[in-house]
PDB file of N, CA and C in Angstrom:
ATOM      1  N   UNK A   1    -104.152  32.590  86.068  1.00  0.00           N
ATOM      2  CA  UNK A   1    -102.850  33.042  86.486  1.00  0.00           C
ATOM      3  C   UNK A   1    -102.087  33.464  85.255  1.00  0.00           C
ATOM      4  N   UNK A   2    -101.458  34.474  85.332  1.00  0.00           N
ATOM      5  CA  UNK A   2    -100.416  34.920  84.579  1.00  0.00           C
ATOM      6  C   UNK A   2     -99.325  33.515  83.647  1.00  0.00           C
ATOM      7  N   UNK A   3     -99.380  33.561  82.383  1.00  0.00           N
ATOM      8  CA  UNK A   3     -98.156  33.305  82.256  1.00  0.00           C
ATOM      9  C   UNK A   3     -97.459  33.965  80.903  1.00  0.00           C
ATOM     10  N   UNK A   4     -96.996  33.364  80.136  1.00  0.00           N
ATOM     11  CA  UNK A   4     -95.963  34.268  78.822  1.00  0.00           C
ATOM     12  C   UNK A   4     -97.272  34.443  77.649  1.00  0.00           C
ATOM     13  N   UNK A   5     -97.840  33.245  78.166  1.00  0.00           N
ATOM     14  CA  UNK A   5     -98.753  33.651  76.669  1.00  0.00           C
ATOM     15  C   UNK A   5     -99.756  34.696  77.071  1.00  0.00           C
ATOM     16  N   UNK A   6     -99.848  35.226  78.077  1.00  0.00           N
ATOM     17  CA  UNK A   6    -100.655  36.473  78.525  1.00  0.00           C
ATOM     18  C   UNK A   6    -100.047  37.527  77.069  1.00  0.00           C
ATOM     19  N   UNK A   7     -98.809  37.807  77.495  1.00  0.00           N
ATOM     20  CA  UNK A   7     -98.271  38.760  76.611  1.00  0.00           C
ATOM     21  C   UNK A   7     -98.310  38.559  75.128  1.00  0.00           C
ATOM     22  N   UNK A   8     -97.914  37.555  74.807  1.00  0.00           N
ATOM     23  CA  UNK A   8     -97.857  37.227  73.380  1.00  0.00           C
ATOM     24  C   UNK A   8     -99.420  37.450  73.039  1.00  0.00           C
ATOM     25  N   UNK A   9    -100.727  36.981  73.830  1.00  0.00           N
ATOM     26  CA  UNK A   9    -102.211  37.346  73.063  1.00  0.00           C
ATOM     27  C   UNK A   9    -102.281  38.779  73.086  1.00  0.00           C
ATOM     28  N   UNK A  10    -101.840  39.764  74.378  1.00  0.00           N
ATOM     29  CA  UNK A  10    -101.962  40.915  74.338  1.00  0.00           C
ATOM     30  C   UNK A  10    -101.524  41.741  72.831  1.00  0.00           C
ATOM     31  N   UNK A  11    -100.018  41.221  72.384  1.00  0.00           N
ATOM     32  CA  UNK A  11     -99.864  41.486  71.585  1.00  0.00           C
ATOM     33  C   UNK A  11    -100.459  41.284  70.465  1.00  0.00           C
ATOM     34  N   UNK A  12    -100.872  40.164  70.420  1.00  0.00           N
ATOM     35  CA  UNK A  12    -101.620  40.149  69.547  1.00  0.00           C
ATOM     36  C   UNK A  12    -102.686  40.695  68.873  1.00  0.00           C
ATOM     37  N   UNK A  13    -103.729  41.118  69.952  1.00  0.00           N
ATOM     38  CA  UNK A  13    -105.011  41.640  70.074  1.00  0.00           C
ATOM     39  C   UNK A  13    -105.082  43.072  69.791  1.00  0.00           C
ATOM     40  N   UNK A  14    -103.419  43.976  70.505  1.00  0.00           N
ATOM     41  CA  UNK A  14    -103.153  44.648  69.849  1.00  0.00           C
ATOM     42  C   UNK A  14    -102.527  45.453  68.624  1.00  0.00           C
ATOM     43  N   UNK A  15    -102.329  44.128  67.687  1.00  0.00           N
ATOM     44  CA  UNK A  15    -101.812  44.263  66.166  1.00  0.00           C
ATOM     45  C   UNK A  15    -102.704  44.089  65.741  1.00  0.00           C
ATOM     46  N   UNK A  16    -103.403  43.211  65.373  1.00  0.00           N
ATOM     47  CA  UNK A  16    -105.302  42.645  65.217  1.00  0.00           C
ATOM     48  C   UNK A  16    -106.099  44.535  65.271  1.00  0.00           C
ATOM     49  N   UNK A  17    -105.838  44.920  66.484  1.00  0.00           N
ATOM     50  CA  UNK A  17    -106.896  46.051  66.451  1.00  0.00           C
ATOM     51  C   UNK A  17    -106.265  46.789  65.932  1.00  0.00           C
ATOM     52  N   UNK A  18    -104.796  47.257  65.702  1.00  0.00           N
ATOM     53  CA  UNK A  18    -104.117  48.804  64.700  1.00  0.00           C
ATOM     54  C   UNK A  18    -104.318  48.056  63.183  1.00  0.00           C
ATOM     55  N   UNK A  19    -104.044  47.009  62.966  1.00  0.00           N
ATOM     56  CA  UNK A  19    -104.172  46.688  61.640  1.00  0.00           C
ATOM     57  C   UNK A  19    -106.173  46.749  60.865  1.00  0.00           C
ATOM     58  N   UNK A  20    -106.851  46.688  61.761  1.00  0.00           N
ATOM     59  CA  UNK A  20    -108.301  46.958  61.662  1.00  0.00           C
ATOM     60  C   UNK A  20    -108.467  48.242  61.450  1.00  0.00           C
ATOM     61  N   UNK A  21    -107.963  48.875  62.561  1.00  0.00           N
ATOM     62  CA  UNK A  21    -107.968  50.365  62.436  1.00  0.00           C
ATOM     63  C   UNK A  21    -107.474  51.216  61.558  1.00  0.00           C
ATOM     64  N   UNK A  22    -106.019  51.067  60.917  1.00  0.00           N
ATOM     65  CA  UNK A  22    -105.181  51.207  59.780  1.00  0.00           C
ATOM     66  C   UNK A  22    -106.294  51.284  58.605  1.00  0.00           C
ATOM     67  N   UNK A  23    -106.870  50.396  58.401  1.00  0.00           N
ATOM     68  CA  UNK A  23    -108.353  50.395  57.184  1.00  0.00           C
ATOM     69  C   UNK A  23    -109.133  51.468  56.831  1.00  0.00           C
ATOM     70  N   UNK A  24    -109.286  51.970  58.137  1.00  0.00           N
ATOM     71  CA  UNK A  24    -110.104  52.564  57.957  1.00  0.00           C
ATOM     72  C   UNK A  24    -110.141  54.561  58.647  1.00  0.00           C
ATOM     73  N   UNK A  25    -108.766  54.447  59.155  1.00  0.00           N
ATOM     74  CA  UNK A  25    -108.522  55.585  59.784  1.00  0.00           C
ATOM     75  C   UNK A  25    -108.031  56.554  58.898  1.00  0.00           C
ATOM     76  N   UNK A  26    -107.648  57.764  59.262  1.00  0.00           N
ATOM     77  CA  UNK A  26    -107.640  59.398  57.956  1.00  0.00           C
ATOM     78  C   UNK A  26    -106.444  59.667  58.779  1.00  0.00           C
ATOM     79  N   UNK A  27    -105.569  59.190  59.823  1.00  0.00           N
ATOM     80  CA  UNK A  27    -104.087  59.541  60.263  1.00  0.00           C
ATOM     81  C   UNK A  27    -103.746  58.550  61.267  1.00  0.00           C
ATOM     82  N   UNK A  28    -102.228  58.739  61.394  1.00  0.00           N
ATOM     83  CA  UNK A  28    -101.614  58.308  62.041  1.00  0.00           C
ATOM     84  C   UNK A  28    -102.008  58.170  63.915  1.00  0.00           C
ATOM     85  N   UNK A  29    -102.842  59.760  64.011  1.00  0.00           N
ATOM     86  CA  UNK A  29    -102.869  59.887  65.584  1.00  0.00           C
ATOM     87  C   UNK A  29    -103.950  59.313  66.024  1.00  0.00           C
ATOM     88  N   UNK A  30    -105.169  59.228  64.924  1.00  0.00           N
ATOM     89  CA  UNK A  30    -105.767  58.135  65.562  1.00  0.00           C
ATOM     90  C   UNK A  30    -105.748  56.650  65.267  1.00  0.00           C
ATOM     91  N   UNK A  31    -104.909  56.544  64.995  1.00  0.00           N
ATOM     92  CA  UNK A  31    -104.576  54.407  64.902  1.00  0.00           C
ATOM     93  C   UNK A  31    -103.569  54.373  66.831  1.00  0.00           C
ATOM     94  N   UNK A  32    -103.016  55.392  66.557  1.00  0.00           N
ATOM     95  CA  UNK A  32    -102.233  55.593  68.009  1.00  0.00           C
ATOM     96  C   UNK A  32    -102.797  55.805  69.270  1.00  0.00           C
ATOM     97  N   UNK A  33    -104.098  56.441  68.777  1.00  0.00           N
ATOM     98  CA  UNK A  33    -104.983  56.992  70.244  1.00  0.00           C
ATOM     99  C   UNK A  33    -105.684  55.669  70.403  1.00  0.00           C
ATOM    100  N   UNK A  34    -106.376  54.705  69.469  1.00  0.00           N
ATOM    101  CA  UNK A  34    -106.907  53.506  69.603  1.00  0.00           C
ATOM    102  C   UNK A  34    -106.446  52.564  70.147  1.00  0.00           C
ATOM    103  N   UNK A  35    -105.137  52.381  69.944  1.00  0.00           N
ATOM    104  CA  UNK A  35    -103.783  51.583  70.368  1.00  0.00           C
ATOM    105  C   UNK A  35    -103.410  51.751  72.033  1.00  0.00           C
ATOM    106  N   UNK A  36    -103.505  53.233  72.492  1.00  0.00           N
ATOM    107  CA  UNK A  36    -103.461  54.031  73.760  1.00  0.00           C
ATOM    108  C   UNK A  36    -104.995  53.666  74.949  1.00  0.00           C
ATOM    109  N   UNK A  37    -105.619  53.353  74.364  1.00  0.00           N
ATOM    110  CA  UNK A  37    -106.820  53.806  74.668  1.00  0.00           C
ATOM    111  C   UNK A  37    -107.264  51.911  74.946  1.00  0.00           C
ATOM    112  N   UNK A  38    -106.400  51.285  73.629  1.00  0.00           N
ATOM    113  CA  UNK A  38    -106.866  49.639  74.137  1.00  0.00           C
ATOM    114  C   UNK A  38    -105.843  48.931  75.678  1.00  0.00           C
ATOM    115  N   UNK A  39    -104.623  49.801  75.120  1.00  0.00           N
ATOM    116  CA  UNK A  39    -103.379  48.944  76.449  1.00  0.00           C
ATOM    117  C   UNK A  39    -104.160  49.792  77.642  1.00  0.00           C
ATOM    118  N   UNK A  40    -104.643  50.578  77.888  1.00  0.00           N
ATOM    119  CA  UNK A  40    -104.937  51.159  79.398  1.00  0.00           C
ATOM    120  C   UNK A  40    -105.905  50.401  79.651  1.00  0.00           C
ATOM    121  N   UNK A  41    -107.037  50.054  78.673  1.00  0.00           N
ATOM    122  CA  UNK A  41    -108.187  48.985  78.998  1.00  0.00           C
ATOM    123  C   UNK A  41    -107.812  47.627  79.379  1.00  0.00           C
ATOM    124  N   UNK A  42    -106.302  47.089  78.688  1.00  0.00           N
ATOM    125  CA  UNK A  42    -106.046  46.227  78.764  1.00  0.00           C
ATOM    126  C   UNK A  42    -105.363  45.865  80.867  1.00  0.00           C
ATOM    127  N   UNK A  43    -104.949  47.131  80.860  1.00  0.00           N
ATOM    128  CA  UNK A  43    -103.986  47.486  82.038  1.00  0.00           C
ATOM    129  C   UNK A  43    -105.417  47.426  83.044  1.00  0.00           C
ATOM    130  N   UNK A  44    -106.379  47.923  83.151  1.00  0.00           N
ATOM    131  CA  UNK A  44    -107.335  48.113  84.162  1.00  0.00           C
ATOM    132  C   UNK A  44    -107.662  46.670  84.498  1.00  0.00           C
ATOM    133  N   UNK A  45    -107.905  46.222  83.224  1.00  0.00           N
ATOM    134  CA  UNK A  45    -108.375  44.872  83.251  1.00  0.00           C
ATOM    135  C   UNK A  45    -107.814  43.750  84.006  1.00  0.00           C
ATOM    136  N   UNK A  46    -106.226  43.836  84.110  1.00  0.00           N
ATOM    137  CA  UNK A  46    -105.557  43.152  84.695  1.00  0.00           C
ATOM    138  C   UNK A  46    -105.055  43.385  85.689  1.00  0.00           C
ATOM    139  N   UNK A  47    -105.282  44.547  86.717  1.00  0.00           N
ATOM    140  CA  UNK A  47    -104.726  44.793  87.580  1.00  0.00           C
ATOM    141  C   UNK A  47    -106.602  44.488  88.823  1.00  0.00           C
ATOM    142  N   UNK A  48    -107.457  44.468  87.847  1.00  0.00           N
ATOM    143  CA  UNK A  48    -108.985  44.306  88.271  1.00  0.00           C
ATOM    144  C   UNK A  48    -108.563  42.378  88.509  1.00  0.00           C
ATOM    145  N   UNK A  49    -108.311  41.807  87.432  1.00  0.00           N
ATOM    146  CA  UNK A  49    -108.317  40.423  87.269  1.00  0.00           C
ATOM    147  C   UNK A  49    -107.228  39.841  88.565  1.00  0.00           C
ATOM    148  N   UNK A  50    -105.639  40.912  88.703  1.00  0.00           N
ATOM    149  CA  UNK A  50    -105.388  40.722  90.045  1.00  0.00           C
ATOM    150  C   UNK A  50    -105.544  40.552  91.189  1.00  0.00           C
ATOM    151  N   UNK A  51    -106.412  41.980  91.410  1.00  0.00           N
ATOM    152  CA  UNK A  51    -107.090  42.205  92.677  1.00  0.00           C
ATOM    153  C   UNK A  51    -108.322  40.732  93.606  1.00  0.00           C
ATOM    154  N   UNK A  52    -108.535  40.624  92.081  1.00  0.00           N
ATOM    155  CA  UNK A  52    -109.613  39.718  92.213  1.00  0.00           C
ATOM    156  C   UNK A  52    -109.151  38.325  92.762  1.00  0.00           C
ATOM    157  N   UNK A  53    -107.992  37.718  91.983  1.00  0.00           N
ATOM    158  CA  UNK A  53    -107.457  36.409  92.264  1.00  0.00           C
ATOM    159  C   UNK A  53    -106.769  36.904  93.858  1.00  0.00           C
ATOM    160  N   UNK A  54    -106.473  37.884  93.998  1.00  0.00           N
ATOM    161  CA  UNK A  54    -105.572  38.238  95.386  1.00  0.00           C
ATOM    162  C   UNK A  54    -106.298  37.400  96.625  1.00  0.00           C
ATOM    163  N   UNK A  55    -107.591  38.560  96.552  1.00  0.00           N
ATOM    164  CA  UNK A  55    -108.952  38.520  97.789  1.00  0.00           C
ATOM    165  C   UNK A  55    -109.654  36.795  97.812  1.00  0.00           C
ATOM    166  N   UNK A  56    -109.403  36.256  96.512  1.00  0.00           N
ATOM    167  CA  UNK A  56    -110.434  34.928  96.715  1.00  0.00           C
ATOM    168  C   UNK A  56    -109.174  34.144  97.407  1.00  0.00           C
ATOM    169  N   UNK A  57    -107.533  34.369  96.843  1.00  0.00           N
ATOM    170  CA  UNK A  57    -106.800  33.389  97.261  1.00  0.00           C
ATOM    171  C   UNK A  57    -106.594  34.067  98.827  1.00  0.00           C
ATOM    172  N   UNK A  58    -106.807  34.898  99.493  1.00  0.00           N
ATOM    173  CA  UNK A  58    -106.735  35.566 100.779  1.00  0.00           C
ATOM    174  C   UNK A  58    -107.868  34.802 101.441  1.00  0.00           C
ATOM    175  N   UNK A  59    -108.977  34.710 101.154  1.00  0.00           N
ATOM    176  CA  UNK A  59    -110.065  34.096 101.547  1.00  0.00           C
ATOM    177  C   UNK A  59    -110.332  32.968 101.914  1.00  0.00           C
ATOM    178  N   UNK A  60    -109.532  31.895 100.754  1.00  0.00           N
ATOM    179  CA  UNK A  60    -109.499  30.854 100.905  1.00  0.00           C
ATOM    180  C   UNK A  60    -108.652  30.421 102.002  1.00  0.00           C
ATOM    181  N   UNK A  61    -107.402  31.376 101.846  1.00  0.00           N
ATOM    182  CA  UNK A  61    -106.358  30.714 103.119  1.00  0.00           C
ATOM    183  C   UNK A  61    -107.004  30.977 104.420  1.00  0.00           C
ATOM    184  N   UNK A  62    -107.615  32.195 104.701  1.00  0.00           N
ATOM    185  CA  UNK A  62    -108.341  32.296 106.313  1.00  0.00           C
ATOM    186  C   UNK A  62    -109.047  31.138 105.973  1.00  0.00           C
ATOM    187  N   UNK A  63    -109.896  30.469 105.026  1.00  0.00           N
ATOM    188  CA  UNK A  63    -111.303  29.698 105.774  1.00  0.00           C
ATOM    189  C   UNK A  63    -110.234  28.125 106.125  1.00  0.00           C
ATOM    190  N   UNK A  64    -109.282  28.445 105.644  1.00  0.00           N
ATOM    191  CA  UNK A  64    -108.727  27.180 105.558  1.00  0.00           C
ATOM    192  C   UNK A  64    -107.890  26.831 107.113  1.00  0.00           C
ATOM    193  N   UNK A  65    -107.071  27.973 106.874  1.00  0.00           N
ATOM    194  CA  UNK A  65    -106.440  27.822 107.961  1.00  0.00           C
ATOM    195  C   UNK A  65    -106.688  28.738 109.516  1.00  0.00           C
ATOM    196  N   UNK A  66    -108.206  29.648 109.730  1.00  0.00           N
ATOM    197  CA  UNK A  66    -109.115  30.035 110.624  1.00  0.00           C
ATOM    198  C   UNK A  66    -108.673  31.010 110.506  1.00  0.00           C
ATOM    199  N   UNK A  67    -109.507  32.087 110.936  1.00  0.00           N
ATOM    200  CA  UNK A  67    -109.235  33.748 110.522  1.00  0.00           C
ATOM    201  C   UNK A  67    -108.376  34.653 111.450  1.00  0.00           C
ATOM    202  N   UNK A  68    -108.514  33.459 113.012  1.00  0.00           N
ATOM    203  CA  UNK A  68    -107.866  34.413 114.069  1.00  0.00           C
ATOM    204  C   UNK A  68    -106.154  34.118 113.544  1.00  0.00           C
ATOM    205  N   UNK A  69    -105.746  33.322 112.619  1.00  0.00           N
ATOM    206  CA  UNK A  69    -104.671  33.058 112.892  1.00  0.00           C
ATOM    207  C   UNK A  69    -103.617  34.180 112.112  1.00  0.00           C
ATOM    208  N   UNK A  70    -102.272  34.093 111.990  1.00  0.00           N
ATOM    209  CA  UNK A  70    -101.451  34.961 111.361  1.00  0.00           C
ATOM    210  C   UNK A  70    -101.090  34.095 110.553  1.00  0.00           C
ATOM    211  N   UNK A  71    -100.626  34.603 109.122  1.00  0.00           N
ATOM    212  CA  UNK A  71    -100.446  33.604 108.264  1.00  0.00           C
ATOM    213  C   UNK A  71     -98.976  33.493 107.270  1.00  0.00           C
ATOM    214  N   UNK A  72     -98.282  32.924 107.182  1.00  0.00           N
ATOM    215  CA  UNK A  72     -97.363  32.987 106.733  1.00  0.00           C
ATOM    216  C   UNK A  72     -97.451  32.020 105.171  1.00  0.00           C
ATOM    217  N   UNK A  73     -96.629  32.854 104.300  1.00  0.00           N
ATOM    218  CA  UNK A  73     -97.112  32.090 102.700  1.00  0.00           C
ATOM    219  C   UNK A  73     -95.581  31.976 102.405  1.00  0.00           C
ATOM    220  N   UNK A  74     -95.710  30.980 101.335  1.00  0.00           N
ATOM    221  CA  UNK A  74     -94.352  30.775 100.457  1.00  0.00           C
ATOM    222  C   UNK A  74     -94.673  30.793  99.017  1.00  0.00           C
ATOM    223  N   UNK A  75     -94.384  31.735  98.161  1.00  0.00           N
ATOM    224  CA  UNK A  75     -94.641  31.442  96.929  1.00  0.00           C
ATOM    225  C   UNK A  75     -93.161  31.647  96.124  1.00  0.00           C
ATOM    226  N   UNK A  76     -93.451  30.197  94.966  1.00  0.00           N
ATOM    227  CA  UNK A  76     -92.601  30.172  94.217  1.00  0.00           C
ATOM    228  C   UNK A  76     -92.349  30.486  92.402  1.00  0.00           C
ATOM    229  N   UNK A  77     -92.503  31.927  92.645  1.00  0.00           N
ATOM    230  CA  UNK A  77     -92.717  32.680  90.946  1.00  0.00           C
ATOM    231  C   UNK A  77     -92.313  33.924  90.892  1.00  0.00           C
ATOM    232  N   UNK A  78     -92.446  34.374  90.145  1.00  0.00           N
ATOM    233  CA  UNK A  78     -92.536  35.646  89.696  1.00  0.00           C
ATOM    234  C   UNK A  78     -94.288  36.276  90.227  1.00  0.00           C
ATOM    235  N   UNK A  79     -94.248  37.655  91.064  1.00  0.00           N
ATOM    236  CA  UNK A  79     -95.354  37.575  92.301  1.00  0.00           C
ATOM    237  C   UNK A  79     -95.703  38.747  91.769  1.00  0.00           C
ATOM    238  N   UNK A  80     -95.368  39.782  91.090  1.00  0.00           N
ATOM    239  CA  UNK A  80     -95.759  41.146  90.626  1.00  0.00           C
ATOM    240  C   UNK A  80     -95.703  41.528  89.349  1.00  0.00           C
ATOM    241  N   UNK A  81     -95.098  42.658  89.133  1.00  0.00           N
ATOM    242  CA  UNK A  81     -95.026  43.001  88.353  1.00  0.00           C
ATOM    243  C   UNK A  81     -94.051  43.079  86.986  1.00  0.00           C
ATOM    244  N   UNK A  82     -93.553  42.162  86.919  1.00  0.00           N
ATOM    245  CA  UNK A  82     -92.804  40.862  86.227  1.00  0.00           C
ATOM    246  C   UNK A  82     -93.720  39.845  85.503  1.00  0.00           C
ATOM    247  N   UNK A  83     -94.988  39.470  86.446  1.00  0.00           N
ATOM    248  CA  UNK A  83     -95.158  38.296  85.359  1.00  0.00           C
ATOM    249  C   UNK A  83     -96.750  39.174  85.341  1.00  0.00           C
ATOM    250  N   UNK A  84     -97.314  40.166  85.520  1.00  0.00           N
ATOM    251  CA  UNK A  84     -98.857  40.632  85.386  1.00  0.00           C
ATOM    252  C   UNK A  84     -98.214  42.694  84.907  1.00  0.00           C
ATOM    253  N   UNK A  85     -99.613  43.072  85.081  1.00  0.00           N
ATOM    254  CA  UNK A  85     -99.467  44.762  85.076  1.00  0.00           C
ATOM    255  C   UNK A  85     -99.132  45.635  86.034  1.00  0.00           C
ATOM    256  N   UNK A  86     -98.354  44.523  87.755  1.00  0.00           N
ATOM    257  CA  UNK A  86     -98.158  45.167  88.279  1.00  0.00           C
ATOM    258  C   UNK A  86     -98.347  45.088  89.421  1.00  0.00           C
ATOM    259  N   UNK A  87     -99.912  44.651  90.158  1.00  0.00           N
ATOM    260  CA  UNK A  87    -100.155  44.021  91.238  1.00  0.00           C
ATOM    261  C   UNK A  87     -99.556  42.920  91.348  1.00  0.00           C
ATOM    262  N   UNK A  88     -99.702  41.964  90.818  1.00  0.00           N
ATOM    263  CA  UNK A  88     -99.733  40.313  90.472  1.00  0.00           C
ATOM    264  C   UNK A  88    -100.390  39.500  91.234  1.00  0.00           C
ATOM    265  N   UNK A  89     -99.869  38.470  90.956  1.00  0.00           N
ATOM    266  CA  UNK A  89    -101.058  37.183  91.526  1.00  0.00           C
ATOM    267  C   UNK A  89    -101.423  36.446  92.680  1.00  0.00           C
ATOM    268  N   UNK A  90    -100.011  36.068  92.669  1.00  0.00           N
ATOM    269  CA  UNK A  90     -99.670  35.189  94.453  1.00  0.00           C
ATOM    270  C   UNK A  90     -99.116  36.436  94.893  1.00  0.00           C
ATOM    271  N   UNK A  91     -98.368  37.170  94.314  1.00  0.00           N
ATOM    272  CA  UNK A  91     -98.191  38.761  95.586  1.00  0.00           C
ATOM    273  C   UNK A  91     -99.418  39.070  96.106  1.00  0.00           C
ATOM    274  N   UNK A  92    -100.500  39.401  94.912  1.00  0.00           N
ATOM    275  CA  UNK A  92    -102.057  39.747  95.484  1.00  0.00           C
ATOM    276  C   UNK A  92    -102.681  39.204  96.132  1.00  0.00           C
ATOM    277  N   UNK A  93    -102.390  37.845  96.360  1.00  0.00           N
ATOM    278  CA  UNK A  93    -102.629  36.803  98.118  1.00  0.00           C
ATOM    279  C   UNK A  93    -101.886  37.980  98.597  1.00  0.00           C
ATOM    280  N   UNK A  94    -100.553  37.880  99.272  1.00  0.00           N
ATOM    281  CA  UNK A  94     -99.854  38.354 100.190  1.00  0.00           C
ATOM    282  C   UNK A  94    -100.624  39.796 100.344  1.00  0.00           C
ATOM    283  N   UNK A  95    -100.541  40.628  99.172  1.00  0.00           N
ATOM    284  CA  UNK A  95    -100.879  42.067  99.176  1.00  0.00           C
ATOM    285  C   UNK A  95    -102.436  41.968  99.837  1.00  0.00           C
ATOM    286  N   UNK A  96    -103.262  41.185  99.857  1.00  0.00           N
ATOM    287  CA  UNK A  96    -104.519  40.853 100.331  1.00  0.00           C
ATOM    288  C   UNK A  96    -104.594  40.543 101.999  1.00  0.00           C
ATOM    289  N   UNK A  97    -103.836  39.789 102.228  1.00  0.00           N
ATOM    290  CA  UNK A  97    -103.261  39.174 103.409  1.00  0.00           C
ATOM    291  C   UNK A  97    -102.621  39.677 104.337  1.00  0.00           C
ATOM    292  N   UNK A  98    -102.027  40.942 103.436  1.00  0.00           N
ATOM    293  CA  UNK A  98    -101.339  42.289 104.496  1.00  0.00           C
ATOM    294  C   UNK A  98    -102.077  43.318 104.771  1.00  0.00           C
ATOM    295  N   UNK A  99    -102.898  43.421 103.664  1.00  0.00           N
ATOM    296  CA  UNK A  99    -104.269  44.632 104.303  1.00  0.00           C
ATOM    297  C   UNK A  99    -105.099  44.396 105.349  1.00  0.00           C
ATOM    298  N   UNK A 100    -105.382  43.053 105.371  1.00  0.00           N
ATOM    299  CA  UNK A 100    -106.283  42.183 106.053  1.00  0.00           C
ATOM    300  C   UNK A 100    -105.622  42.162 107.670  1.00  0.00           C
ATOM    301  N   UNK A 101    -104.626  42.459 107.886  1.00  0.00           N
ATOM    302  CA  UNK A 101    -103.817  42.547 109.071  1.00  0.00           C
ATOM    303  C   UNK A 101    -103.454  40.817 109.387  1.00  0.00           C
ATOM    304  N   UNK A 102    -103.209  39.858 108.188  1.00  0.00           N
ATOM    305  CA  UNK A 102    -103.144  38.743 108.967  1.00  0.00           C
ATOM    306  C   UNK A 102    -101.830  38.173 108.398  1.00  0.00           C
ATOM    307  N   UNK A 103    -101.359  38.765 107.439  1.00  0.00           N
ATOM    308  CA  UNK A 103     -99.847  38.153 106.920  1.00  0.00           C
ATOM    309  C   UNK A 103     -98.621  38.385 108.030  1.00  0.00           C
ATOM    310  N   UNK A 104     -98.015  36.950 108.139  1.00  0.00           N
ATOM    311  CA  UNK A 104     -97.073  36.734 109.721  1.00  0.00           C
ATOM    312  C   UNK A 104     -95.619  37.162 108.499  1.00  0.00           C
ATOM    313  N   UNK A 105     -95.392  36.575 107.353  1.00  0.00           N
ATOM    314  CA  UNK A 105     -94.842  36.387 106.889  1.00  0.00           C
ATOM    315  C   UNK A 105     -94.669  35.802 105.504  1.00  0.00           C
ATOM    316  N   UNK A 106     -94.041  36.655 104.363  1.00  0.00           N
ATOM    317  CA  UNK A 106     -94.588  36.057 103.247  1.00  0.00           C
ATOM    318  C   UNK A 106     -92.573  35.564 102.835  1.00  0.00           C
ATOM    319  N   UNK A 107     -92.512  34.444 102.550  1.00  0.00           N
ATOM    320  CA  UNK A 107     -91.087  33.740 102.180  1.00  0.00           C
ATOM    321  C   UNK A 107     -91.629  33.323 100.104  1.00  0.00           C
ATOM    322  N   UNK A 108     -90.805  34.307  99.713  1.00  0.00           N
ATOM    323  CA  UNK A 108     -90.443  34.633  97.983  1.00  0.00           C
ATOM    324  C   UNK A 108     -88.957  33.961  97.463  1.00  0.00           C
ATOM    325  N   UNK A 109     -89.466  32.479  97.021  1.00  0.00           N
ATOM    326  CA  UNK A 109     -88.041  31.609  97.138  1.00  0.00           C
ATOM    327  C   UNK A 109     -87.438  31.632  95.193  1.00  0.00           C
ATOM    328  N   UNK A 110     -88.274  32.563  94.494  1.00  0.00           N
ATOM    329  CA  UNK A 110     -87.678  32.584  93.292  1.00  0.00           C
ATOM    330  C   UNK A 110     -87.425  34.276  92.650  1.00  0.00           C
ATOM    331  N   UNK A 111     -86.455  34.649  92.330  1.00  0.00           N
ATOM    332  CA  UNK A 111     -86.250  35.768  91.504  1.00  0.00           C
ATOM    333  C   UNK A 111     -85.675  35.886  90.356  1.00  0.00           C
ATOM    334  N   UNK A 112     -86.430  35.181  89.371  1.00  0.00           N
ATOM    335  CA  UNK A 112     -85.965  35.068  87.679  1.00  0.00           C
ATOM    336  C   UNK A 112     -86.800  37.074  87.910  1.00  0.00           C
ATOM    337  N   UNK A 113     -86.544  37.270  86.207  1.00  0.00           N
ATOM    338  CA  UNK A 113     -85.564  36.912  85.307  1.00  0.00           C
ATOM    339  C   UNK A 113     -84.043  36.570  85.869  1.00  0.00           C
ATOM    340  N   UNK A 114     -83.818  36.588  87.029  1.00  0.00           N
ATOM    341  CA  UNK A 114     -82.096  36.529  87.115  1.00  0.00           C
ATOM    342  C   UNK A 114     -81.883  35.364  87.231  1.00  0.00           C
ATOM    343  N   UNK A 115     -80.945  35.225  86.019  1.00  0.00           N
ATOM    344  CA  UNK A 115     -79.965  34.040  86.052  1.00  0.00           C
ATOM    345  C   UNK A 115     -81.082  33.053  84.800  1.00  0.00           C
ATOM    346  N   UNK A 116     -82.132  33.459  84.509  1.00  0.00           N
ATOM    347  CA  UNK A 116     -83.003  32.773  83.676  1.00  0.00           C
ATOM    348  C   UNK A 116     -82.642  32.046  82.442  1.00  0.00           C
TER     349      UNK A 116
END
């Protein structure tokens, strides 16, 4: 699951790779295209790593609570694209859960950043 230190390693990983690159590069546009080229990998990756936690946590709730049923969720976080690249996590239950034709109702009892 998502949390702050997601961002802070991202960042990281991407100072780590321009400062590698910086070494050994002949301009500016390609330390930038490397840089371009890692956040979109980084972005696929996590909207893949979304999708993924969405469908298993969708899955789990039908086997749990039977497939004919309609399902109503409560999550308490930051659900999109606030705390991930966009899909997010416990939204990607819901977003899973609504494709699936079985979400009755999804109740979202926190909205930081406000008031944070």
């Amino acid at each position: 699951r998502p949390t702050a230190v997601n961002l802070s390693d991202a960042a990281t990983k991407l100072q780590n790779l321009v400062s590698r690159t910086a070494e050994t590069a002949k301009d500016a546009k390609s330390i930038f295209q490397v840089f371009i080229e890692a956040a979109e990998a980084m972005l696929v990756d996590d909207v893949a790593d979304n999708k993924a936690i969405g469908s298993h946590g969708a899955e789990f709730l039908q086997r749990q609570l039977g497939s004919s049923r309609n399902i109503s969720v409560l999550t308490h976080c930051n659900t999109g694209s606030l705390a991930t690249a966009g899909y997010g996590t416990a939204l990607g239950v819901i977003r899973a859960l609504h494709s699936g034709g079985v979400l009755e109702k999804a109740f979202c009892t926190e909205t930081r950043p406000f008031n944070q």
